[in-house]
C-alpha atoms as a PDB file:
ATOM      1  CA  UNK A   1      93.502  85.584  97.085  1.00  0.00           C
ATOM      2  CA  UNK A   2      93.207  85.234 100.802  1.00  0.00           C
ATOM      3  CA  UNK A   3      90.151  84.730 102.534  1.00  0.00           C
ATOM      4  CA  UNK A   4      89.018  86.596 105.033  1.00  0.00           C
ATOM      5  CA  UNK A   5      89.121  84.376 107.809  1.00  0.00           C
ATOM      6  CA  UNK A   6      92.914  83.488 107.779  1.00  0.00           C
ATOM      7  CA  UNK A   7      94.025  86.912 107.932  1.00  0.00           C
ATOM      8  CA  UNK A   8      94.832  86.680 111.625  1.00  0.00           C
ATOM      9  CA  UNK A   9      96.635  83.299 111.417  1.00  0.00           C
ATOM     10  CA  UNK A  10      98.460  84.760 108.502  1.00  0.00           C
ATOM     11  CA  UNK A  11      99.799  88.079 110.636  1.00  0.00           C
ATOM     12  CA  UNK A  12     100.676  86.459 113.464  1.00  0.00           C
ATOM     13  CA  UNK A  13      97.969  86.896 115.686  1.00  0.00           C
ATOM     14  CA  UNK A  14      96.192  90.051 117.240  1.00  0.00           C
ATOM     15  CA  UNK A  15      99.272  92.481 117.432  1.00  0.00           C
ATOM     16  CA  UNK A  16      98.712  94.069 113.951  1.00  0.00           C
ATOM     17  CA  UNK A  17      95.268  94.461 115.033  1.00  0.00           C
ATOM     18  CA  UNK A  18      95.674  96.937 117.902  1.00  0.00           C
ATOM     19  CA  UNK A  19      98.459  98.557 115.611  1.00  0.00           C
ATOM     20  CA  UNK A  20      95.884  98.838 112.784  1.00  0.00           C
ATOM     21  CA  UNK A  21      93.684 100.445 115.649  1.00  0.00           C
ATOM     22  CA  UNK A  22      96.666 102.463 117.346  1.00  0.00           C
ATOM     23  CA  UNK A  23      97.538 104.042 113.681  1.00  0.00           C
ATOM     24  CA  UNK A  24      93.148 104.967 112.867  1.00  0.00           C
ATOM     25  CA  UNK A  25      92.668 106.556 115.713  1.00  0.00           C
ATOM     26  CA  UNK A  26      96.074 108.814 115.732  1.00  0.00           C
ATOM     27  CA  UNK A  27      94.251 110.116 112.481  1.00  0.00           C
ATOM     28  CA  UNK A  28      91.098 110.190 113.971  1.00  0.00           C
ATOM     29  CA  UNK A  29      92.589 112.511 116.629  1.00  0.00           C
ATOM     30  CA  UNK A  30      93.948 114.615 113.785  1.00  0.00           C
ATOM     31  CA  UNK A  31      91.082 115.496 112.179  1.00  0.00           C
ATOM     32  CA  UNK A  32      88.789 117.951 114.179  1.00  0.00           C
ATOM     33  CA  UNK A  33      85.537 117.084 112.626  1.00  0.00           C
ATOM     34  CA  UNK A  34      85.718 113.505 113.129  1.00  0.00           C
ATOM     35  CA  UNK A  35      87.093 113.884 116.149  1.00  0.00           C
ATOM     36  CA  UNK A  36      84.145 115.841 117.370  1.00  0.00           C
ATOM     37  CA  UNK A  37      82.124 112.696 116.700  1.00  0.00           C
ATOM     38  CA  UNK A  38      84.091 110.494 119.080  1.00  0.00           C
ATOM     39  CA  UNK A  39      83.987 110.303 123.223  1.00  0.00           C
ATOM     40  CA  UNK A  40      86.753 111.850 124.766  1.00  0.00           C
ATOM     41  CA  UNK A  41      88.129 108.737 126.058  1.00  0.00           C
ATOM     42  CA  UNK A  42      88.937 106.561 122.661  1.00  0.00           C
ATOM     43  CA  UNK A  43      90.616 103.990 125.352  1.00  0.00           C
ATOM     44  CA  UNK A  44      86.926 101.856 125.244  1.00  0.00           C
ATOM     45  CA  UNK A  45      86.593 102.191 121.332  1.00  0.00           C
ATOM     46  CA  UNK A  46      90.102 101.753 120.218  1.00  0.00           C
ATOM     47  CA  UNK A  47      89.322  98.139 122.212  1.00  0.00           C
ATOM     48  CA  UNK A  48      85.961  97.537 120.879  1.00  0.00           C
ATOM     49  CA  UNK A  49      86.983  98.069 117.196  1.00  0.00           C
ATOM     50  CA  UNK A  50      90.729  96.080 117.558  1.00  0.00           C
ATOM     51  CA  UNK A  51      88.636  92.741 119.207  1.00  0.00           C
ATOM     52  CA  UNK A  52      85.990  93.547 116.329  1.00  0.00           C
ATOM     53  CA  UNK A  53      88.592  93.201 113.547  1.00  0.00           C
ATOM     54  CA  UNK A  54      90.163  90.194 115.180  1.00  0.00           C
ATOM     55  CA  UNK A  55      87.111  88.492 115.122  1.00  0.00           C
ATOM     56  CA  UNK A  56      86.429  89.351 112.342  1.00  0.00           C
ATOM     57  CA  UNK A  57      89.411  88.456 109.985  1.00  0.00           C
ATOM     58  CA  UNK A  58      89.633  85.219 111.659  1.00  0.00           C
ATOM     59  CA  UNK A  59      91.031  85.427 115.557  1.00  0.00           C
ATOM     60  CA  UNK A  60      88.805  84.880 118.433  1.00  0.00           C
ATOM     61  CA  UNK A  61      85.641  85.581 119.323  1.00  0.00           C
ATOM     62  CA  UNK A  62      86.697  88.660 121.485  1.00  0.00           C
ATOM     63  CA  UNK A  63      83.897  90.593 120.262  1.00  0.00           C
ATOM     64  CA  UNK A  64      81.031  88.623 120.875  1.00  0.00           C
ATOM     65  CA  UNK A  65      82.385  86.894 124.096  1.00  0.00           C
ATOM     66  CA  UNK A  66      82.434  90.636 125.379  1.00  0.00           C
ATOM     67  CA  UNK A  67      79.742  92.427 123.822  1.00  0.00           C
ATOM     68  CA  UNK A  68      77.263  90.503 122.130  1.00  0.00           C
ATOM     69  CA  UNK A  69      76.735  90.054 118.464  1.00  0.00           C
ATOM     70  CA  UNK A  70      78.363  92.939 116.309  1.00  0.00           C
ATOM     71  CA  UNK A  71      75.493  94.162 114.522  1.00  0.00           C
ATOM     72  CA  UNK A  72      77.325  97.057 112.778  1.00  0.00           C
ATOM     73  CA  UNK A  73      73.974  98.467 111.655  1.00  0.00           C
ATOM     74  CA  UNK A  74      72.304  98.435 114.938  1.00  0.00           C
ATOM     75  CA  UNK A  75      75.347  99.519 116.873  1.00  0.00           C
ATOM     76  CA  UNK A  76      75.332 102.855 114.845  1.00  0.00           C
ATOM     77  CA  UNK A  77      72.149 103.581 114.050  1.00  0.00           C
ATOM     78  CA  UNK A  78      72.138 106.318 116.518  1.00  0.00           C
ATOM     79  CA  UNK A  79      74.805 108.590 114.427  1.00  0.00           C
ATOM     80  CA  UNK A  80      73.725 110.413 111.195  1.00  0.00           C
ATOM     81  CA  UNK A  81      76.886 108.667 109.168  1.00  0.00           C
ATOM     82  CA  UNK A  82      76.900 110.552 106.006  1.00  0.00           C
ATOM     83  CA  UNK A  83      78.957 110.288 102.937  1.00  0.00           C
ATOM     84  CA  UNK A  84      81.207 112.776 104.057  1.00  0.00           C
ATOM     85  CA  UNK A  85      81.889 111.171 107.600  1.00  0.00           C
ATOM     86  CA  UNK A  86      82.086 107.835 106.053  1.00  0.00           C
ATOM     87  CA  UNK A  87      85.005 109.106 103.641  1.00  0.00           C
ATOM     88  CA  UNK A  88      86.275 111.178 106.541  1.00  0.00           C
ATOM     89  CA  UNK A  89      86.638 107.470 108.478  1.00  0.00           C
ATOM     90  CA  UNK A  90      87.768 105.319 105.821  1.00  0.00           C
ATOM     91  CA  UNK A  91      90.391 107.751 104.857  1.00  0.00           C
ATOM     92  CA  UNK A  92      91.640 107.227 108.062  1.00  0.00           C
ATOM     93  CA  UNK A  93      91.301 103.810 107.884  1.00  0.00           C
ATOM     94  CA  UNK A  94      92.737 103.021 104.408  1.00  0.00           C
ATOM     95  CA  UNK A  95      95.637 104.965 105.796  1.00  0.00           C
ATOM     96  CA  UNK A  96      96.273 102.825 109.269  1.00  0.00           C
ATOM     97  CA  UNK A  97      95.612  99.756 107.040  1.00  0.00           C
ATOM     98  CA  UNK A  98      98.496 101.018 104.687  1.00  0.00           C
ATOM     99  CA  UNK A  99     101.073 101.803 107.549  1.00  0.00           C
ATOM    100  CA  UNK A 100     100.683  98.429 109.082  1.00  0.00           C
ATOM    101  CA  UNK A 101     103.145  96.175 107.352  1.00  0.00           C
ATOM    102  CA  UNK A 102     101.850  92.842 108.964  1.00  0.00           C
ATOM    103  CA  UNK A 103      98.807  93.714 106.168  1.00  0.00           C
ATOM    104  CA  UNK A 104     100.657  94.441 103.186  1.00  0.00           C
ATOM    105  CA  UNK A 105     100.233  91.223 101.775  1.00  0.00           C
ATOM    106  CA  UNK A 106      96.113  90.980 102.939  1.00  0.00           C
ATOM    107  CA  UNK A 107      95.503  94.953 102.072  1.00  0.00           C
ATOM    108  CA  UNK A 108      93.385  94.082  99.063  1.00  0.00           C
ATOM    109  CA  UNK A 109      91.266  91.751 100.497  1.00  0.00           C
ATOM    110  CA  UNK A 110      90.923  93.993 103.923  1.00  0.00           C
ATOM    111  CA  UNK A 111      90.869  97.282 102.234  1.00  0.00           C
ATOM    112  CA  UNK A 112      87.523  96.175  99.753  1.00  0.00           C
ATOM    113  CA  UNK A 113      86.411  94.837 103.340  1.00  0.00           C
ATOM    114  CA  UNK A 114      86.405  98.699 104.942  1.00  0.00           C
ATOM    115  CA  UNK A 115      85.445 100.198 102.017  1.00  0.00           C
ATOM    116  CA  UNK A 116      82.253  98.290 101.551  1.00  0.00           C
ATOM    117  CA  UNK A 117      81.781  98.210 104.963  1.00  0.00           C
ATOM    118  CA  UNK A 118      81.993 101.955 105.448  1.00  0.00           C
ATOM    119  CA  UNK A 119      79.534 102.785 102.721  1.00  0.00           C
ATOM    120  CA  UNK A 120      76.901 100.138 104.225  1.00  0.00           C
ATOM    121  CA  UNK A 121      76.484 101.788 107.212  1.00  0.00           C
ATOM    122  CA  UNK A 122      76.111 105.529 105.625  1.00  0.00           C
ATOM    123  CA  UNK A 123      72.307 106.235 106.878  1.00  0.00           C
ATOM    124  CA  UNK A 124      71.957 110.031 106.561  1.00  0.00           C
ATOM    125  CA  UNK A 125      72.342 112.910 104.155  1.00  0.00           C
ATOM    126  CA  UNK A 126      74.914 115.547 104.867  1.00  0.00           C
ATOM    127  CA  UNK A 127      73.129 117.346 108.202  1.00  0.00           C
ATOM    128  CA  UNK A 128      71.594 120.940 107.583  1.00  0.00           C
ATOM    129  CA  UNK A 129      74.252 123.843 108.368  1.00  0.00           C
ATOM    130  CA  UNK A 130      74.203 123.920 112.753  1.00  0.00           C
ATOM    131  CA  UNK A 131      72.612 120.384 113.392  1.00  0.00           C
ATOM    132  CA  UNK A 132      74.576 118.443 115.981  1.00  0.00           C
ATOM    133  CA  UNK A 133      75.781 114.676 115.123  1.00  0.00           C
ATOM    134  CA  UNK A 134      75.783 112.091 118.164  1.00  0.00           C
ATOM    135  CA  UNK A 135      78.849 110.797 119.652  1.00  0.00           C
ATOM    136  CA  UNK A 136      80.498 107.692 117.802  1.00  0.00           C
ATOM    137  CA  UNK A 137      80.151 105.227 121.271  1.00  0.00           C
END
């Protein structure tokens, strides 16, 4: 089983990553009500989440040298992330993770990691019919 950590060594470096990224967000763009909870510039996410997942399975400290400790909690505890928009996300990403073939071998190992991830951060029930969500930043 591979760890975690040599995931980046073991694709060749940070070019899957911004495809991984590249393939989330043409889904995010594809689905209306996720959409709505994004900016309308994805340029500054789509770079914040491809430097998060390098750091994260095992390239450079990107992340942190840029923006601080990750603090996925903290970072959105500002959106209601229900079950719904959590399945809405991972969908998405279980998909980009799938289409990237520099992962094939890894996709266990990083799909458990979304997956988990994902339902961690779920903080809210599904909103009342005609509440507004905030913008993912």
């Amino acid at each position: 089983m591979t760890d975690e950590t040599d995931i980046y060594g073991a694709v060749g470096g940070e070019g899957p990553f911004f495809d991984l990224v590249d393939s989330f967000y043409r889904g995010v763009d594809k689905d209306p009500p996720l959409r709505a909870d994004y900016p309308a510039d994805l340029g500054p996410g789509k770079l914040h989440l491809a430097w998060f997942l390098i750091q994260r399975f095992g390239g450079p400290q990107l992340f942190a040298q840029r923006r601080g400790a990750p603090r996925l909690r903290m970072r959105h505890t500002e959106l209601a992330i229900t079950r719904a928009l959590r399945d809405a996300w991972i969908g998405h990403m279980l998909d980009a993770v799938d289409s990237t073939e520099a992962f094939a071998p890894h996709k266990d190992v990083i799909r458990r990691y979304f997956e988990s991830t994902a339902t961690f951060l779920i903080n809210s029930e599904e909103p009342a019919q005609g509440s507004v969500r905030l913008k993912i930043l």
